[in-house]
Protein backbone atom coordinates (compact mmCIF):
# COMPACT_ATOMS: atom_id res chain seq x y z
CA UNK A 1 -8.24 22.88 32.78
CA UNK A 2 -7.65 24.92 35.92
CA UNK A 3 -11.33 24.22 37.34
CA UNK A 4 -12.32 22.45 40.63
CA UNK A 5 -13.68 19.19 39.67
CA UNK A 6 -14.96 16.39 41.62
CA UNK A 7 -14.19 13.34 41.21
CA UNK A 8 -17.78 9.95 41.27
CA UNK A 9 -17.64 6.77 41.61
CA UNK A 10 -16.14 6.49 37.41
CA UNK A 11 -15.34 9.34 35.06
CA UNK A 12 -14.37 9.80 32.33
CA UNK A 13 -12.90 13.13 30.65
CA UNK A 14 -12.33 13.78 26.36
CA UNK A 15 -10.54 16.41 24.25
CA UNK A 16 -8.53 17.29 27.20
CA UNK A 17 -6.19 20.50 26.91
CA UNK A 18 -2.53 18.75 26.23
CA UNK A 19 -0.38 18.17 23.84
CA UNK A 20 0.14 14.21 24.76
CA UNK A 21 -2.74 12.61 26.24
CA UNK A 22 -6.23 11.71 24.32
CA UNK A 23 -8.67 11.11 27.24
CA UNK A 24 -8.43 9.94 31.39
CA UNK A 25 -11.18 7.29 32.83
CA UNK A 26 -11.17 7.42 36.60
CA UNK A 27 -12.70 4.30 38.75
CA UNK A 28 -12.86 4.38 42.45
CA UNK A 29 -11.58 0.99 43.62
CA UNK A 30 -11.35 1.72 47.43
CA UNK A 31 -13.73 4.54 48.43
CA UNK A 32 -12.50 4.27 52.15
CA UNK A 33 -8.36 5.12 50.88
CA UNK A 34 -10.01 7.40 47.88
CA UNK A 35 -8.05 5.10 45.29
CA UNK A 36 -8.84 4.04 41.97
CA UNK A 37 -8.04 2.97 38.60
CA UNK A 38 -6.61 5.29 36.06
CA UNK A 39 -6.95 4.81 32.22
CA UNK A 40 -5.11 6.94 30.52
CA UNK A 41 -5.09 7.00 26.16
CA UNK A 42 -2.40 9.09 24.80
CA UNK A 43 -2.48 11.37 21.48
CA UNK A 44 -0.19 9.25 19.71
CA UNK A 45 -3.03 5.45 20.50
CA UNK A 46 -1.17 3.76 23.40
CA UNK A 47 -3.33 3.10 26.04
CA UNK A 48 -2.05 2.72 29.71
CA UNK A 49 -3.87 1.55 33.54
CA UNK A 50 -2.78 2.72 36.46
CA UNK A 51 -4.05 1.11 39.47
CA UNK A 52 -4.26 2.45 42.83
CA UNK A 53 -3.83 6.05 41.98
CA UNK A 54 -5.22 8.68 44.95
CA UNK A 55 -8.32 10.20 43.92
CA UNK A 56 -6.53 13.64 44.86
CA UNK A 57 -3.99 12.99 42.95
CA UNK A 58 -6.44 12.86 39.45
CA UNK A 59 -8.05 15.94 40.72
CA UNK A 60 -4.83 18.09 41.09
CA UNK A 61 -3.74 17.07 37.44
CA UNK A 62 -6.96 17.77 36.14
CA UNK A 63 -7.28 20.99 37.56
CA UNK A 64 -3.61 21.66 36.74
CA UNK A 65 -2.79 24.45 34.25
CA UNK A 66 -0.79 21.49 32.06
CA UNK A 67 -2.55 18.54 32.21
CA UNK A 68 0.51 16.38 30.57
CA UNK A 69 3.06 17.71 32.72
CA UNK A 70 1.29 17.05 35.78
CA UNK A 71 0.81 13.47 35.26
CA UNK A 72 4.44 13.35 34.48
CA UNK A 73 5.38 14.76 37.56
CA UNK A 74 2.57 13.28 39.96
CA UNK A 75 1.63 10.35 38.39
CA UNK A 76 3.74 8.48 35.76
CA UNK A 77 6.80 8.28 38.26
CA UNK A 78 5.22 6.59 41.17
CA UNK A 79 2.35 4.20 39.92
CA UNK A 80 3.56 2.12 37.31
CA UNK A 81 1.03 1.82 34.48
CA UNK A 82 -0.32 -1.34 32.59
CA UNK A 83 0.10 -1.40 28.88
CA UNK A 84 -3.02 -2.12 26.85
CA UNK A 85 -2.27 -4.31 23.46
């Protein structure tokens, strides 16, 4: 995307600019620690939360030149997401 965006209470974003993920719902959980959940859907249906994510942390991959590659290198490694059936 490469824009500054800022981040409410819940978002959601659709049609985002990569090659592996659908769509990314952000809900702040903790306002004072800036943490929330994050729902990500992927291109290929799965559907994944992951809880407790930094606030910051959504805004740098959103903003990110590569949207997919960010959350595999900020995200996926260090908050261990929920698979939706």
């Amino acid at each position: 995307m490469g824009k500054a965006i800022e981040l409410n209470k819940w978002q959601r974003w659709d049609d985002l600019d990569s090659s592996n993920i659908s769509s990314m719902a952000f809900l702040l959980t903790n306002a004072q620690e800036d943490i929330g959940l994050l729902n990500v859907t992927f291109k290929n249906g799965k559907k994944y939360s992951y809880p407790q994510v930094p606030k910051k942390l959504v805004t740098e991959v959103l903003e990110s030149e590569s949207v997919g590659k960010a959350f595999n290198k900020l995200i996926k490694p260090f908050y261990p997401g929920n698979k939706h059936e």
